[in-house]
Structures are given as structure tokens and as C-alpha cells.
C-alpha atoms as a PDB file:
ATOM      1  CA  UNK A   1      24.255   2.118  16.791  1.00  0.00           C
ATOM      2  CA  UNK A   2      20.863   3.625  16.226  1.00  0.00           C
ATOM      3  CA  UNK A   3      18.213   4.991  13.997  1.00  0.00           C
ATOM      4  CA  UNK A   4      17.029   8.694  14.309  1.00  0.00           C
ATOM      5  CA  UNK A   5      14.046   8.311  11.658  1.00  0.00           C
ATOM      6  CA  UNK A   6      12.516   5.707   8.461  1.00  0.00           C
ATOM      7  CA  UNK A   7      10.495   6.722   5.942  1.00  0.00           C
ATOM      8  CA  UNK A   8       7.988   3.895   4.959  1.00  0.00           C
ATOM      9  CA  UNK A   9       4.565   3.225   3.933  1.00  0.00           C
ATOM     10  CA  UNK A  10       1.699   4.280   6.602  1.00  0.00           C
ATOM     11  CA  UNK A  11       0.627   0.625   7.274  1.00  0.00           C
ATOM     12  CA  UNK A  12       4.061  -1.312   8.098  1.00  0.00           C
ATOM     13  CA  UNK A  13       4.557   2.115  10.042  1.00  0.00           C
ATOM     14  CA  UNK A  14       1.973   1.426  12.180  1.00  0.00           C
ATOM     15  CA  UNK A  15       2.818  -2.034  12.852  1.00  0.00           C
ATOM     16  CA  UNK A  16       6.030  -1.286  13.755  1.00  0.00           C
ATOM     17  CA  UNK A  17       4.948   1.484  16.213  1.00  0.00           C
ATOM     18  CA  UNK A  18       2.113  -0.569  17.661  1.00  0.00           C
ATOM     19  CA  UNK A  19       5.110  -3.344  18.191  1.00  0.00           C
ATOM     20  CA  UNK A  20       7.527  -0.952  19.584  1.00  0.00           C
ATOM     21  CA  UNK A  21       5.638   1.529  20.878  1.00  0.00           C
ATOM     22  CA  UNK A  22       8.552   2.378  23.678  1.00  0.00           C
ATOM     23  CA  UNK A  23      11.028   3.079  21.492  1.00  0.00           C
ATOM     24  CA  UNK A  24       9.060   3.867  17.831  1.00  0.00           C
ATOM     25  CA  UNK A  25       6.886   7.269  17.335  1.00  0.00           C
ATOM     26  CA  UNK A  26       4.959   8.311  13.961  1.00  0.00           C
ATOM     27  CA  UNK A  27       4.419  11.587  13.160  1.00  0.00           C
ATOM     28  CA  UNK A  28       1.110  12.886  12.892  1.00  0.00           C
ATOM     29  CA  UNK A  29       0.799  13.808   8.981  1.00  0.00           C
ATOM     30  CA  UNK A  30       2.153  11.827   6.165  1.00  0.00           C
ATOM     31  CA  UNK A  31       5.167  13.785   4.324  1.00  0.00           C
ATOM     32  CA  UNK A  32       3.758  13.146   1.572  1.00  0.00           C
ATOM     33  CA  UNK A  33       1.451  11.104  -0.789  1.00  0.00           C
ATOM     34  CA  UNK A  34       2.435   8.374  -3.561  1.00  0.00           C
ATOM     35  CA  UNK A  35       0.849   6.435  -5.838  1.00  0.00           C
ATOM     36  CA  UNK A  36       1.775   2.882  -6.912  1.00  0.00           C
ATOM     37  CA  UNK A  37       1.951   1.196  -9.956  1.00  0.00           C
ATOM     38  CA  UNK A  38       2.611  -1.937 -12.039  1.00  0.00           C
ATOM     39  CA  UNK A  39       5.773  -1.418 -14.980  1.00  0.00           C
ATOM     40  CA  UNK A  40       5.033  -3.492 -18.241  1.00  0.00           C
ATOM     41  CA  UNK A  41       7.927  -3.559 -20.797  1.00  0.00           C
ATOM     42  CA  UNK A  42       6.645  -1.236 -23.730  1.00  0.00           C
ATOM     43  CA  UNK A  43       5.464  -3.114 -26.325  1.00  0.00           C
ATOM     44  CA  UNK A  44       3.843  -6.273 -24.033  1.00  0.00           C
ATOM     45  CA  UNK A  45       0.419  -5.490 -24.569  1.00  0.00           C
ATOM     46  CA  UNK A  46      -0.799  -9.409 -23.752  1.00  0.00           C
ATOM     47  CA  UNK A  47       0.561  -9.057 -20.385  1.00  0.00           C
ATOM     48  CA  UNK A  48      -0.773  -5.547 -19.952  1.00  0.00           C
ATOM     49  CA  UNK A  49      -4.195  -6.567 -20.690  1.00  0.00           C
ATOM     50  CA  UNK A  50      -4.325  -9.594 -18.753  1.00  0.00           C
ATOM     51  CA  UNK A  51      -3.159  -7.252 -15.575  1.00  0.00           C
ATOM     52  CA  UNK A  52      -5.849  -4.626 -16.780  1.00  0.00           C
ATOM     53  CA  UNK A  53      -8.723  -7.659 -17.084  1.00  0.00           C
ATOM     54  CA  UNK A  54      -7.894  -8.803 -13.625  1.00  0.00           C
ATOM     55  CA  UNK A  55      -7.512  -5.587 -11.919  1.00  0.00           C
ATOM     56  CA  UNK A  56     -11.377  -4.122 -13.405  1.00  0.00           C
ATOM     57  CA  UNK A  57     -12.421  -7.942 -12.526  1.00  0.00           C
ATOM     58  CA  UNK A  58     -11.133  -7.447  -8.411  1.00  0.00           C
ATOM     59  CA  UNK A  59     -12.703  -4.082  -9.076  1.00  0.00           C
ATOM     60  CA  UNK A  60     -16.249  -5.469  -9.936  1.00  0.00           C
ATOM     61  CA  UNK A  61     -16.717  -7.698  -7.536  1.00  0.00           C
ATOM     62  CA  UNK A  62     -15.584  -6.225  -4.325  1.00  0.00           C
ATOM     63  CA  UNK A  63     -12.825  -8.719  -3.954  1.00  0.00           C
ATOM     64  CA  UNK A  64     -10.396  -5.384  -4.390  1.00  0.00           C
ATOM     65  CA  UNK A  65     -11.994  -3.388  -1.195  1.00  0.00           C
ATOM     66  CA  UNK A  66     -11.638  -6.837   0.538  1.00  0.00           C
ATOM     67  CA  UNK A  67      -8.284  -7.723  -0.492  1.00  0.00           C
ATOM     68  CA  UNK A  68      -7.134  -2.993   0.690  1.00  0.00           C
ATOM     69  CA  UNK A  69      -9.314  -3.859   3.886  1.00  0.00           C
ATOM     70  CA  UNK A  70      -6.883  -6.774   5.136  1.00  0.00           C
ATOM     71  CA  UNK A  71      -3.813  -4.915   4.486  1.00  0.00           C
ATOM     72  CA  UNK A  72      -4.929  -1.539   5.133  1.00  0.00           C
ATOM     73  CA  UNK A  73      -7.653  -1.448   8.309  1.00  0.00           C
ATOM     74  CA  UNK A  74      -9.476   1.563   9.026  1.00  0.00           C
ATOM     75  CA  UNK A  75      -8.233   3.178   6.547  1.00  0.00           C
ATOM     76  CA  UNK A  76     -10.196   4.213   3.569  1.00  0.00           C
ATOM     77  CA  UNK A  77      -9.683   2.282   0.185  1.00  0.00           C
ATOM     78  CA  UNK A  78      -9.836   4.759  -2.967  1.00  0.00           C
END
């Protein structure tokens, strides 16, 4: 009838501790790192460009950092 541990990303984490902070603890240091990424079926380069276009477009003008610094906080954007 209970949980003994979750692994999930660092930001709903944190959310969930700071809602059940009686009964949830984090640990102190990530277990590890990952990176994310968007899958494109091979060959669909139209949709592969449009994503890269829009993603060096958020990039340019800020709206990227903005968009990290509402879901993520404090922490730092890379």
C-alpha cells in the first residue's frame, strides 16, 4: 500500500516534495543526468527542418530561456 522511492525529472520532483513535504523527501544529488530529444521518422527531412527553424528561432530571441525559466525556476537553462 505504499511507495518506497520514484525516479522522475528534478522539477515535478520538487513540486511534489514542496506539496508533500511530510511524507515526500529528495535526495540531495541527481542519480544521474539525461538529455532529451525530439524523434523524426528517417527520411522526413520537411518536418525536421521546420522543428530545427523553430527551435534556432526560440533560441534567437530569448523566447527559449523564457519559455526553461517558467518550467524550470532557479535553475540554470543550458
Amino acid at each position: 500500500g505504499s511507495i518506497d522511492a520514484v525516479v522522475i525529472d528534478n522539477y515535478p520532483a520538487t513540486k511534489l516534495v514542496e506539496k508533500n513535504s511530510e511524507q515526500v523527501k529528495m535526495l540531495d544529488e541527481a542519480l544521474t543526468e539525461e538529455e532529451y530529444g525530439i524523434a523524426v521518422k528517417k527520411g522526413n527531412q520537411e518536418l525536421l527542418d521546420v522543428i530545427n527553424e523553430t527551435l534556432a528561432e526560440l533560441k534567437e530571441s530569448g523566447e527559449m530561456d523564457t519559455i526553461l525559466e517558467s518550467y524550470l525556476g532557479d535553475e540554470t537553462a543550458e
